[in-house]
PDB file of N, CA and C in Angstrom:
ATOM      1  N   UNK A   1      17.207  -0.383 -19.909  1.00  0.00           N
ATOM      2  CA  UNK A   1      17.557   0.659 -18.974  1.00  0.00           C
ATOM      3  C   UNK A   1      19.067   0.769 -18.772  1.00  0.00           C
ATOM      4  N   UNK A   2      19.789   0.207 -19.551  1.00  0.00           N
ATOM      5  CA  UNK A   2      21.318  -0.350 -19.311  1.00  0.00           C
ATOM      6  C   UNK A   2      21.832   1.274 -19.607  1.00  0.00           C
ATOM      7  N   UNK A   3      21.439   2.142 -20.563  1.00  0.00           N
ATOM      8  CA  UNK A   3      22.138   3.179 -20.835  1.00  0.00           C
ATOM      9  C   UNK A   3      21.158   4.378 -19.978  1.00  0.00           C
ATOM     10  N   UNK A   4      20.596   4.341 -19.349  1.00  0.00           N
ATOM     11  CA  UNK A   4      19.714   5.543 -18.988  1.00  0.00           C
ATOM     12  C   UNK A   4      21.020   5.838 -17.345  1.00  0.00           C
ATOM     13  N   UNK A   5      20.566   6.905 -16.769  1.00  0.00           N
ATOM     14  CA  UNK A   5      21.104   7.171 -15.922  1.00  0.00           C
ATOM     15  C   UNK A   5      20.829   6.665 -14.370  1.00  0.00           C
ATOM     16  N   UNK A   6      21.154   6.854 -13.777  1.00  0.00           N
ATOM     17  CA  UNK A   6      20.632   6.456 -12.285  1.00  0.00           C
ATOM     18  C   UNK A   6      19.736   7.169 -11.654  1.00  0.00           C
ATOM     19  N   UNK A   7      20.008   8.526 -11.762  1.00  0.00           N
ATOM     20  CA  UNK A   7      18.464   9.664 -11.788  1.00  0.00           C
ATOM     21  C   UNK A   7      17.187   9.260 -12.814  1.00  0.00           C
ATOM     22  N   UNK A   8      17.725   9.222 -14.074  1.00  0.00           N
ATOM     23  CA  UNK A   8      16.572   8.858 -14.804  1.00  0.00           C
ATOM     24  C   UNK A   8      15.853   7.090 -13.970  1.00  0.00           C
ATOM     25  N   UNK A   9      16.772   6.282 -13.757  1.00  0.00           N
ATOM     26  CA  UNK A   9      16.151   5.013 -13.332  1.00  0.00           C
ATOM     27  C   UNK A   9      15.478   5.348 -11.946  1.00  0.00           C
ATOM     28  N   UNK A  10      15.944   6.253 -11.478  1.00  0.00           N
ATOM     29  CA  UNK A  10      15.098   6.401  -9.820  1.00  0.00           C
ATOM     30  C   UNK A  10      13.727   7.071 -10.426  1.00  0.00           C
ATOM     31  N   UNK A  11      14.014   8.104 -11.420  1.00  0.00           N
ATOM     32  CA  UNK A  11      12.213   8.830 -11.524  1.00  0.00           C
ATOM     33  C   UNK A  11      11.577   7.818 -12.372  1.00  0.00           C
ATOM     34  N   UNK A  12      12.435   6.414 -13.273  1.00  0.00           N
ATOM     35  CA  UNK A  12      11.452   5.728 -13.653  1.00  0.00           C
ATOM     36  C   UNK A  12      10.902   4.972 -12.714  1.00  0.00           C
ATOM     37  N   UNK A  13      11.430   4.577 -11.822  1.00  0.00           N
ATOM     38  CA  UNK A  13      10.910   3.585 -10.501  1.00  0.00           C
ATOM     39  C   UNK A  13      10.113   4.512  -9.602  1.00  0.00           C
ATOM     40  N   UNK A  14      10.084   5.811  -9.356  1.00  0.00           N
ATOM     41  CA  UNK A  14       9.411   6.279  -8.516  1.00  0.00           C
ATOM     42  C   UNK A  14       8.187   6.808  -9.962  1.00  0.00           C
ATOM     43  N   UNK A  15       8.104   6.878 -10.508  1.00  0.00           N
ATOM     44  CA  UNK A  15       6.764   6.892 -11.640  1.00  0.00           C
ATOM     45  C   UNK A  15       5.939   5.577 -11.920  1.00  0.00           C
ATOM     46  N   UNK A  16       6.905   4.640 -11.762  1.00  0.00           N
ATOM     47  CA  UNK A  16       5.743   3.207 -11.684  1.00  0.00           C
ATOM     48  C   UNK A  16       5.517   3.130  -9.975  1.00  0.00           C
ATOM     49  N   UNK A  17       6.249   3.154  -9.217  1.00  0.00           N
ATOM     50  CA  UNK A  17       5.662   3.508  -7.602  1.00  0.00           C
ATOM     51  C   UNK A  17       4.808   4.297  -7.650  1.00  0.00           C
ATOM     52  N   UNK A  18       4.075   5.682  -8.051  1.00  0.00           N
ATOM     53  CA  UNK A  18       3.483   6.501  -8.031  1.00  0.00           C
ATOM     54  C   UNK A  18       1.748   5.747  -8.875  1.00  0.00           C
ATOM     55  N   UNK A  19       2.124   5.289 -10.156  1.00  0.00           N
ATOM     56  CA  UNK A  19       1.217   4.757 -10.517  1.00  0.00           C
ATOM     57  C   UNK A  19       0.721   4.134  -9.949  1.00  0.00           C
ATOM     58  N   UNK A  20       1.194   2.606  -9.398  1.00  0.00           N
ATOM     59  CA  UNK A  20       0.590   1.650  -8.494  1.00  0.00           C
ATOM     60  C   UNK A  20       0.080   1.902  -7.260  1.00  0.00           C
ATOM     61  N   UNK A  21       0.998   3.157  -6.646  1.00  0.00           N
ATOM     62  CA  UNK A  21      -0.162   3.565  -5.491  1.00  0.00           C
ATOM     63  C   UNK A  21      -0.989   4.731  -5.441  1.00  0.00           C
ATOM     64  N   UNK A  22      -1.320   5.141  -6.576  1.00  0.00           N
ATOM     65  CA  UNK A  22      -2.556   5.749  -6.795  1.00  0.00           C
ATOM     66  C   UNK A  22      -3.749   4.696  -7.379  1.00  0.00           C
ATOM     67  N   UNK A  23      -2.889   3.661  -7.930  1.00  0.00           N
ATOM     68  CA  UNK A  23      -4.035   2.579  -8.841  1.00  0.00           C
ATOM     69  C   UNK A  23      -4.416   2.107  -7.183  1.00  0.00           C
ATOM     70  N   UNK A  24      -4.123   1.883  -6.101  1.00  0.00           N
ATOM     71  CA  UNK A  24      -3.969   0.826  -4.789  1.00  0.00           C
ATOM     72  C   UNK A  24      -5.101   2.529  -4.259  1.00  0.00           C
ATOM     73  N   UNK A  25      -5.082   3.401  -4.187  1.00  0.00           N
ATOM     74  CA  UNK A  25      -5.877   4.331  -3.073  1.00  0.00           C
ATOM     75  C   UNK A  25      -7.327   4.020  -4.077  1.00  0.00           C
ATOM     76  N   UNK A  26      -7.297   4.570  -5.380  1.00  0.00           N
ATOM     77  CA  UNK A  26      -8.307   4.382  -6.282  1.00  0.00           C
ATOM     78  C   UNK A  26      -9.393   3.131  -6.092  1.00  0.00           C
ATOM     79  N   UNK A  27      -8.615   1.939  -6.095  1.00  0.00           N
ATOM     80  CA  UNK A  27      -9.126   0.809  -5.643  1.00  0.00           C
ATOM     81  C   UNK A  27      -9.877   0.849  -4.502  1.00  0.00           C
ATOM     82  N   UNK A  28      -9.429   1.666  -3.383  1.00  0.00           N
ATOM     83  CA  UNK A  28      -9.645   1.539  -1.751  1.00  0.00           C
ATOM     84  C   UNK A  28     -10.848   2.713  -2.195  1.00  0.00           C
ATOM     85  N   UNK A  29     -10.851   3.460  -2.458  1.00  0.00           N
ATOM     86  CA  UNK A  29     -12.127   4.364  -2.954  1.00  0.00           C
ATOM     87  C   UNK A  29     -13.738   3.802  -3.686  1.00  0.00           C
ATOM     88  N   UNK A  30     -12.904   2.538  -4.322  1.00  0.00           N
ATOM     89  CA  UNK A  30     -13.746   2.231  -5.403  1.00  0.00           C
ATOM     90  C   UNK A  30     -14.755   1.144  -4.458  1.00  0.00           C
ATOM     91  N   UNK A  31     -14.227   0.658  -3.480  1.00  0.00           N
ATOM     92  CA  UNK A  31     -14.594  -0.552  -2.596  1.00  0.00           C
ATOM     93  C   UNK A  31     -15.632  -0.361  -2.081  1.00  0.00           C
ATOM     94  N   UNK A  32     -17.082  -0.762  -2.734  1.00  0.00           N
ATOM     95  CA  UNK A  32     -18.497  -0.849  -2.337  1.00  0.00           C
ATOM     96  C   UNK A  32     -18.771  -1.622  -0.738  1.00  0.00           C
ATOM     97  N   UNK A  33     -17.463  -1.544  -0.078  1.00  0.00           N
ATOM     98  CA  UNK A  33     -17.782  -2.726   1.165  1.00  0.00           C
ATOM     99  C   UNK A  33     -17.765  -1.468   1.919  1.00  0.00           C
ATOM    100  N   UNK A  34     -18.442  -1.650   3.301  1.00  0.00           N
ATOM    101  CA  UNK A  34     -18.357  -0.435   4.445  1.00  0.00           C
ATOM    102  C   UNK A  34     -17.594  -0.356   4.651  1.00  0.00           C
ATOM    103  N   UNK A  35     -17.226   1.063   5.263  1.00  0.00           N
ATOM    104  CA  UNK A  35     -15.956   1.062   6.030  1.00  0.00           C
ATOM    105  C   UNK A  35     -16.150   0.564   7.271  1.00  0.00           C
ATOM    106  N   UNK A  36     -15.160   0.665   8.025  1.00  0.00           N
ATOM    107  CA  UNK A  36     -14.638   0.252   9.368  1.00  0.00           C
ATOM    108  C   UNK A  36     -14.471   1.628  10.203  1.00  0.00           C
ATOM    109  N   UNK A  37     -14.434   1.257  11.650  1.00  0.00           N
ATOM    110  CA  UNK A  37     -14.227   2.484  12.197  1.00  0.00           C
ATOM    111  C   UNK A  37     -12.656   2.344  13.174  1.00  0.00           C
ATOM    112  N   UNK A  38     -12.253   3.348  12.919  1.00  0.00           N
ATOM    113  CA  UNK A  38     -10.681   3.139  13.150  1.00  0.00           C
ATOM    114  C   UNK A  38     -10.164   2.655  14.728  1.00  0.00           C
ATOM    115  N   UNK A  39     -10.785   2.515  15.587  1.00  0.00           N
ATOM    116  CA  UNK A  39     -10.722   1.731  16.484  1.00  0.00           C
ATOM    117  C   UNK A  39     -10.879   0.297  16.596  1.00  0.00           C
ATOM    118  N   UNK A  40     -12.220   0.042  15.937  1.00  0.00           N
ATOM    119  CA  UNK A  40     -12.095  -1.693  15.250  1.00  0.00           C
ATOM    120  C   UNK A  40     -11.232  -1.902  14.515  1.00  0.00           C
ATOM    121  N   UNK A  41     -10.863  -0.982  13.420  1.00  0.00           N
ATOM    122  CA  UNK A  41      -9.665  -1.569  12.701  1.00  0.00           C
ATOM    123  C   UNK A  41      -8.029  -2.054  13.499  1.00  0.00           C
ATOM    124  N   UNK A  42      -7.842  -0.343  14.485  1.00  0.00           N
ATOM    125  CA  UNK A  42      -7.154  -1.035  15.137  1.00  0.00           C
ATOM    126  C   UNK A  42      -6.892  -2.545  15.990  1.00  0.00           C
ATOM    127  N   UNK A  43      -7.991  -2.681  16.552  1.00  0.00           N
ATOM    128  CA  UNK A  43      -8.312  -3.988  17.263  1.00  0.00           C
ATOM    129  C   UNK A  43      -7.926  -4.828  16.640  1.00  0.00           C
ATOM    130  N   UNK A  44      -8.068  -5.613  15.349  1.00  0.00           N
ATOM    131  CA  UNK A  44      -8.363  -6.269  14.120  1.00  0.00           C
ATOM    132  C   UNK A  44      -6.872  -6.143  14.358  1.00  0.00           C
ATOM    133  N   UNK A  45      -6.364  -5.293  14.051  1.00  0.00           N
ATOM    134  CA  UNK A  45      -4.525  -5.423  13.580  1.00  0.00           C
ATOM    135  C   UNK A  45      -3.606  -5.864  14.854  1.00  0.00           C
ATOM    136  N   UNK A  46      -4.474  -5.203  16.224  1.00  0.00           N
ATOM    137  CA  UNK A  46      -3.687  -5.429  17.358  1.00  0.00           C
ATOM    138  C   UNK A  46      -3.975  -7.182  17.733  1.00  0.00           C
ATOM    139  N   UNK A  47      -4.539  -7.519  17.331  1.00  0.00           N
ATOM    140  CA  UNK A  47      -5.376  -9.407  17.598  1.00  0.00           C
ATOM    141  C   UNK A  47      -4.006  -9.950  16.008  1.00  0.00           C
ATOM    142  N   UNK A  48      -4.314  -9.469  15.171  1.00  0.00           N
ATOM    143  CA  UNK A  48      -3.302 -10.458  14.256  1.00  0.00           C
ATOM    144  C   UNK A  48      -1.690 -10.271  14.551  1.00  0.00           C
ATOM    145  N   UNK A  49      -1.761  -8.794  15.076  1.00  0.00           N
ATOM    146  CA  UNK A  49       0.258  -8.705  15.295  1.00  0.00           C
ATOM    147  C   UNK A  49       0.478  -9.487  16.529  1.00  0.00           C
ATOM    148  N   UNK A  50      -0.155  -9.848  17.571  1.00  0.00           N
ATOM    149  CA  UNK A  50      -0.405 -10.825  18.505  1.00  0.00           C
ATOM    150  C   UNK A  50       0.217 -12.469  17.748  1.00  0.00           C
ATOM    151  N   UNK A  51      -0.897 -12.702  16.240  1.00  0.00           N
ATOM    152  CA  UNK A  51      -1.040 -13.841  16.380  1.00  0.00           C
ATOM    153  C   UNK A  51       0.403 -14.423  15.518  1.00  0.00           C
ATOM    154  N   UNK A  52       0.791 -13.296  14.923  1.00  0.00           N
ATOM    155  CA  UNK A  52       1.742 -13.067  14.059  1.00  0.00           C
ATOM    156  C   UNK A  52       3.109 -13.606  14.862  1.00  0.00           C
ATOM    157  N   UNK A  53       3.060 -12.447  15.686  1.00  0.00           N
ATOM    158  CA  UNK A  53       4.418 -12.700  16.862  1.00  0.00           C
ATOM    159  C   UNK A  53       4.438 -13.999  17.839  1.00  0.00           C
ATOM    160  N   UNK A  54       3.399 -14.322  17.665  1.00  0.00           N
ATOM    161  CA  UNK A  54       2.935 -15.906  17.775  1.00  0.00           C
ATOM    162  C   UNK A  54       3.649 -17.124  17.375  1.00  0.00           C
ATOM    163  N   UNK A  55       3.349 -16.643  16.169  1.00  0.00           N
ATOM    164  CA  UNK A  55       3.383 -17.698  15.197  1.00  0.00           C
ATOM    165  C   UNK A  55       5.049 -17.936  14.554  1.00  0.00           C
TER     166      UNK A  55
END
């Protein structure tokens, strides 16, 4: 990448960013586990940033 440009290196980094988080939603689609309902989830996150800031 030593000779490419700095535009070209940002759309190559934002094209492997783009890949990986479409491969990361795909995954979350693909996930045979139930969902959650967005209030438990919240809960769940509000109990670990607790244990986090804790810790």
């Amino acid at each position: 990448m030593k000779n490419e440009s700095p535009d070209t290196q940002h759309q190559l980094g934002k094209a492997t960013y783009d890949a990986w988080f479409k491969a990361q939603v795909q995954t979350s689609l693909d996930d045979p586990r139930p969902s959650i309902p967005n209030e438990e989830a919240k809960h769940l996150m509000a109990i670990k940033r607790q244990k986090l800031r804790k810790a």
